[in-house]
Protein backbone atom coordinates (compact mmCIF):
# COMPACT_ATOMS: atom_id res chain seq x y z
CA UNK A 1 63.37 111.65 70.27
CA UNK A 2 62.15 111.96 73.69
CA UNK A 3 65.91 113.04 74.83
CA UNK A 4 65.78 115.76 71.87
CA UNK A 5 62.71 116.93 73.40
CA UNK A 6 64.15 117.55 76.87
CA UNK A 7 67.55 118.64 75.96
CA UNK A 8 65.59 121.64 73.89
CA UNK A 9 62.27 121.71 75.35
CA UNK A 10 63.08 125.42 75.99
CA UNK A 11 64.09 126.09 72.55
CA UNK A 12 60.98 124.38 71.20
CA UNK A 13 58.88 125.86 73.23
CA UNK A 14 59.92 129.56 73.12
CA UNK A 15 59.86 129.20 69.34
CA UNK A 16 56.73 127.53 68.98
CA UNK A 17 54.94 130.94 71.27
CA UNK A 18 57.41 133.14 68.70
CA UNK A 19 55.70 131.43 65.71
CA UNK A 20 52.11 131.46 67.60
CA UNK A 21 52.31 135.09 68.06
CA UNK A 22 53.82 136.34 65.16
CA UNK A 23 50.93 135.05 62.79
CA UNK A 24 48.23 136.28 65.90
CA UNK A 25 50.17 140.18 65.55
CA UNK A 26 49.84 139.46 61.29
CA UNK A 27 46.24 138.59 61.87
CA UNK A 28 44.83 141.25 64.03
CA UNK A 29 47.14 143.44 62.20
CA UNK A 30 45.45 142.51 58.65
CA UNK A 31 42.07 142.75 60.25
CA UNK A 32 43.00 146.38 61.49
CA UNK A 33 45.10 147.52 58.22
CA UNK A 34 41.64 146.43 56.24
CA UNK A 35 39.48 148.18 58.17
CA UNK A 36 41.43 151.19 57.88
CA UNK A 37 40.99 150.98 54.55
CA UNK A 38 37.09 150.32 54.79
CA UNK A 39 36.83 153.58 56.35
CA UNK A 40 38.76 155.37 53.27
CA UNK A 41 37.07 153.52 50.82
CA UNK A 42 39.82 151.19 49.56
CA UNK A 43 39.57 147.93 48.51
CA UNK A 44 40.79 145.42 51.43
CA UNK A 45 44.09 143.44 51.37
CA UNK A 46 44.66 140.42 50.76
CA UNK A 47 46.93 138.51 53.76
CA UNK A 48 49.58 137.56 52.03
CA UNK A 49 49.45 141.27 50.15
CA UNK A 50 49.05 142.28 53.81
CA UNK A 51 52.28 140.57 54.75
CA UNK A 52 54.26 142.19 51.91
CA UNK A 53 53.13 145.65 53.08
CA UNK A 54 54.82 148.35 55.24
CA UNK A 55 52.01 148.29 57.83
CA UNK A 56 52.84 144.40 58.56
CA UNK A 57 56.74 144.96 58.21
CA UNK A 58 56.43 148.10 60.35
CA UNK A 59 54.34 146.97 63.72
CA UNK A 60 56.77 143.65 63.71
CA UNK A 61 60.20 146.16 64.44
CA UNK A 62 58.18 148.29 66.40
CA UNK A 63 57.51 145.30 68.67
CA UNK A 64 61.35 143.88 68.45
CA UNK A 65 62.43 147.52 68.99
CA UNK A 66 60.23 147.40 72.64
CA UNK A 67 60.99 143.99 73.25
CA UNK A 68 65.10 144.62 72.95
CA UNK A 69 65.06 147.88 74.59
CA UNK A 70 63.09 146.25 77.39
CA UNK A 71 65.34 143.08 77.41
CA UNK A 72 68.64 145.55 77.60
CA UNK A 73 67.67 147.82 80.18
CA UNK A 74 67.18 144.42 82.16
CA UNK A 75 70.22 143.06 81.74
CA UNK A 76 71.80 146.37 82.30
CA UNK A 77 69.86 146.56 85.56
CA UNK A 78 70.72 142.97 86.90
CA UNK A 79 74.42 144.16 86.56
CA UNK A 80 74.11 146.61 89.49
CA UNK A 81 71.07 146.07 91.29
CA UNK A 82 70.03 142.79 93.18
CA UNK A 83 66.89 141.00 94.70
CA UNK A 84 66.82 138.56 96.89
C-alpha cells in the first residue's frame, strides 16, 4: 500500500483537490443560483436539482474552458521562450 501511495501520490493528490473543489464550485454555486432566485421570487433548488441544472453544468465548462486555454497558452509559451 505504502508503495501505491508513493508511486501515485501525485495522482492522488491532484484528484483528491479536483474532487475538493468541484463540490466547493457546486456549493457556492447552489448557494448563489438560490439566491438568485430569492430575489425573483422562485422557490429555491434543491442540490441535487441544482446539479442537474444549466447554471451548475454551465460555470463547470466555463472554468475548464479558462483552465485549458490557460494551460495551452503555457505550453505553447514554454516551446519558445525560456527562464532560467
Amino acid at each position: 500500500m505504502q508503495r501505491f501511495l508513493r508511486n501515485n501520490g501525485l495522482s492522488l493528490v491532484l484528484f483528491a483537490a479536483f474532487v475538493i473543489f468541484l463540490v466547493g464550485q457546486s456549493y457556492t454555486g447552489w448557494q448563489v443560483e438560490n439566491a438568485d432566485r430569492q430575489e425573483h421570487d422562485r422557490p429555491p433548488l434543491a442540490y441535487t436539482a441544482y446539479l442537474q441544472s444549466g447554471h451548475f453544468i454551465e460555470a463547470t465548462f466555463e472554468n475548464w474552458e479558462s483552465e485549458y486555454l490557460q494551460m495551452g497558452a503555457y505550453v505553447l509559451l514554454t516551446v519558445f521562450l525560456f527562464q532560467r
